[in-house]
C-alpha atoms as a PDB file:
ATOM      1  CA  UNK A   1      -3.195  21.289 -24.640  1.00  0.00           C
ATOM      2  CA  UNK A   2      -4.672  17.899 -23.050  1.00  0.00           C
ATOM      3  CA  UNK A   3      -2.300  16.168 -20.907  1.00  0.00           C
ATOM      4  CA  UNK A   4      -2.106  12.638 -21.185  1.00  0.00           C
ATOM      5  CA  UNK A   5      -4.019   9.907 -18.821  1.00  0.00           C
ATOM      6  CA  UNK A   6      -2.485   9.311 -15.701  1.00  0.00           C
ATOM      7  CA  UNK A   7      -0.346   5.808 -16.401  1.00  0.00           C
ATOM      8  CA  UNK A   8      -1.650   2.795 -14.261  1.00  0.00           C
ATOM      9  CA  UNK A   9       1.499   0.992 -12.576  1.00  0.00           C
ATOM     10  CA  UNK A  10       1.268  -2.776 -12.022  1.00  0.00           C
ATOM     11  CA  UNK A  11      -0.143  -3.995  -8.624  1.00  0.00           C
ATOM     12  CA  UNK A  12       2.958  -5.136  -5.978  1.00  0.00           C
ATOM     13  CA  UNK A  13       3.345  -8.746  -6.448  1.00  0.00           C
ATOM     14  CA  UNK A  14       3.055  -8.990  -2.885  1.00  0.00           C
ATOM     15  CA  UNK A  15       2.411  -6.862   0.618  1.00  0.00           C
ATOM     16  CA  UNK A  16       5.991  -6.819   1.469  1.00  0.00           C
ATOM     17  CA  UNK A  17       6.503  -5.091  -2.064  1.00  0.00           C
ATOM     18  CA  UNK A  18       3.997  -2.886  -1.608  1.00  0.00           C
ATOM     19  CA  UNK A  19       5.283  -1.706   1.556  1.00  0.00           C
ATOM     20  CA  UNK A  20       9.006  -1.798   0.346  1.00  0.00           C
ATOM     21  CA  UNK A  21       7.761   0.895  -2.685  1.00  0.00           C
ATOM     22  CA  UNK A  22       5.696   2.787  -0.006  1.00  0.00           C
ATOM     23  CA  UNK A  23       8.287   3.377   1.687  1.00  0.00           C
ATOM     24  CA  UNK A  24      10.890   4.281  -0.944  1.00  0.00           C
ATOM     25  CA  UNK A  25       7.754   6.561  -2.055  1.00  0.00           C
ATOM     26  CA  UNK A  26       7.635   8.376   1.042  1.00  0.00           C
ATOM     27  CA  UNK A  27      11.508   8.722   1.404  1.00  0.00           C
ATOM     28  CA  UNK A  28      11.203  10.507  -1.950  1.00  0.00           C
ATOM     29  CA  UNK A  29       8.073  12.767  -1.320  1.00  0.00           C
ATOM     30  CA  UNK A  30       9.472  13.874   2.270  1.00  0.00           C
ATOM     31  CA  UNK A  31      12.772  14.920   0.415  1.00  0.00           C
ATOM     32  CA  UNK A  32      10.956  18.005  -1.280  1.00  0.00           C
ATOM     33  CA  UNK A  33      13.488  17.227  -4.418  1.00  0.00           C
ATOM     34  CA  UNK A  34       9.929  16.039  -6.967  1.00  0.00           C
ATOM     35  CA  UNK A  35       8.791  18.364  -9.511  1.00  0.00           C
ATOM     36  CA  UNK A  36       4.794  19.084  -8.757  1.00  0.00           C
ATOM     37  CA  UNK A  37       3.683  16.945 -11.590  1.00  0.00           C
ATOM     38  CA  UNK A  38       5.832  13.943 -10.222  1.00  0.00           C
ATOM     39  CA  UNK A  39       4.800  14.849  -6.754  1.00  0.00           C
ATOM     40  CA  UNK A  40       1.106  14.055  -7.259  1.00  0.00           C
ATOM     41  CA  UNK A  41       1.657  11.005  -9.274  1.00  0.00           C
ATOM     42  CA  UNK A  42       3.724  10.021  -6.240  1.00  0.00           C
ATOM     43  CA  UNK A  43       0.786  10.705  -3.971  1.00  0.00           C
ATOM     44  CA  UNK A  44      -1.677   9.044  -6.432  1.00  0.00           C
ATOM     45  CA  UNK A  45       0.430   5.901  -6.173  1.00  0.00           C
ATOM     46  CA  UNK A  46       1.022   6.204  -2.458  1.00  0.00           C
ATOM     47  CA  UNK A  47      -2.371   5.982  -2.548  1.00  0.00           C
ATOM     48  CA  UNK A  48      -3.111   2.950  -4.623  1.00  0.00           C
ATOM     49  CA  UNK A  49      -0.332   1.132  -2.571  1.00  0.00           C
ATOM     50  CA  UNK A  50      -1.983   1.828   1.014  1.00  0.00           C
ATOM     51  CA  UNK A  51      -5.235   0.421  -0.586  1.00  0.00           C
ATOM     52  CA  UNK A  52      -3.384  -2.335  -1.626  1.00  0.00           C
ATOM     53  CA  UNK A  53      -1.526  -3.081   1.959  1.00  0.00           C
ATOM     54  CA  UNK A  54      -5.234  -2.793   3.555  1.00  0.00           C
ATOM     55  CA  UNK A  55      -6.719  -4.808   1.059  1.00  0.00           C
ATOM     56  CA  UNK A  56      -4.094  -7.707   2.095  1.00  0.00           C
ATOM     57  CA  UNK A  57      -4.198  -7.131   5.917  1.00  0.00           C
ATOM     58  CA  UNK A  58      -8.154  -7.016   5.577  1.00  0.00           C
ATOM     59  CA  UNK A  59      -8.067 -10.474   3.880  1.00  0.00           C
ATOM     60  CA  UNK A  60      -5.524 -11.685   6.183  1.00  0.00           C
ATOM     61  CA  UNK A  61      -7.388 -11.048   9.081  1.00  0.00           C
ATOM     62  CA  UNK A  62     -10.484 -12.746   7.419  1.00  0.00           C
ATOM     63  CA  UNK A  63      -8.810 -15.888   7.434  1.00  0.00           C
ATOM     64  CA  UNK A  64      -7.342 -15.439  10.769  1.00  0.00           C
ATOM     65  CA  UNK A  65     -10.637 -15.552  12.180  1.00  0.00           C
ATOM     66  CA  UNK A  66     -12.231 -18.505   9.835  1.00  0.00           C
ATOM     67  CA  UNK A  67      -8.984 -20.031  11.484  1.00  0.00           C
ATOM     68  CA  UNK A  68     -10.164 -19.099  15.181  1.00  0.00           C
ATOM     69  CA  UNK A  69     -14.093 -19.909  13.982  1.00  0.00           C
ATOM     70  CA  UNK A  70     -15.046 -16.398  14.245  1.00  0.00           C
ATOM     71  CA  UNK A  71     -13.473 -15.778  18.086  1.00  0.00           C
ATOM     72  CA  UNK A  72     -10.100 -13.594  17.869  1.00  0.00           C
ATOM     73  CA  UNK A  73      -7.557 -14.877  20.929  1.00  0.00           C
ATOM     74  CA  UNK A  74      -5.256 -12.966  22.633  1.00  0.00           C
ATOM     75  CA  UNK A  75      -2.350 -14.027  21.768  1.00  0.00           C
ATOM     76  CA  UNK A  76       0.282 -15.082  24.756  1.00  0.00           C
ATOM     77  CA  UNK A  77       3.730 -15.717  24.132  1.00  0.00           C
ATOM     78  CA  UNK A  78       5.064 -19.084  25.561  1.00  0.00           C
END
């Protein structure tokens, strides 16, 4: 018997929602409570979410240093 294709969850509508359902994710694979079949579709969309939080921070600090014309500063409180 073929099982069915793995079912492709929206993307986060932002990083902070990502991060919020990474972390929920976690809580629930670190409990040891998931069946196998729900653990690895856990991990499988653990996965897609940590590409997605990169993705963002990558991006980020793109514009960050368009901002600083190509030099990162250290940054110095006041």
């Amino acid at each position: 018997m073929a099982s069915a294709p793995p079912r492709r969850l929206a993307a986060p509508a932002s990083y902070e929602a990502a991060l919020e359902e990474l972390e929920l994710l976690v809580a629930r694979l670190e409990s040891g409570e998931l069946p196998l079949e729900q653990l690895l579709g856990g991990y499988q969309r653990g996965a897609e979410l940590l590409k997605f939080c990169r993705d963002r921070l990558e991006a980020v600090e793109g514009q960050i240093k368009l901002l600083d014309q190509g030099a990162l500063k250290t940054w110095t409180p006041e």
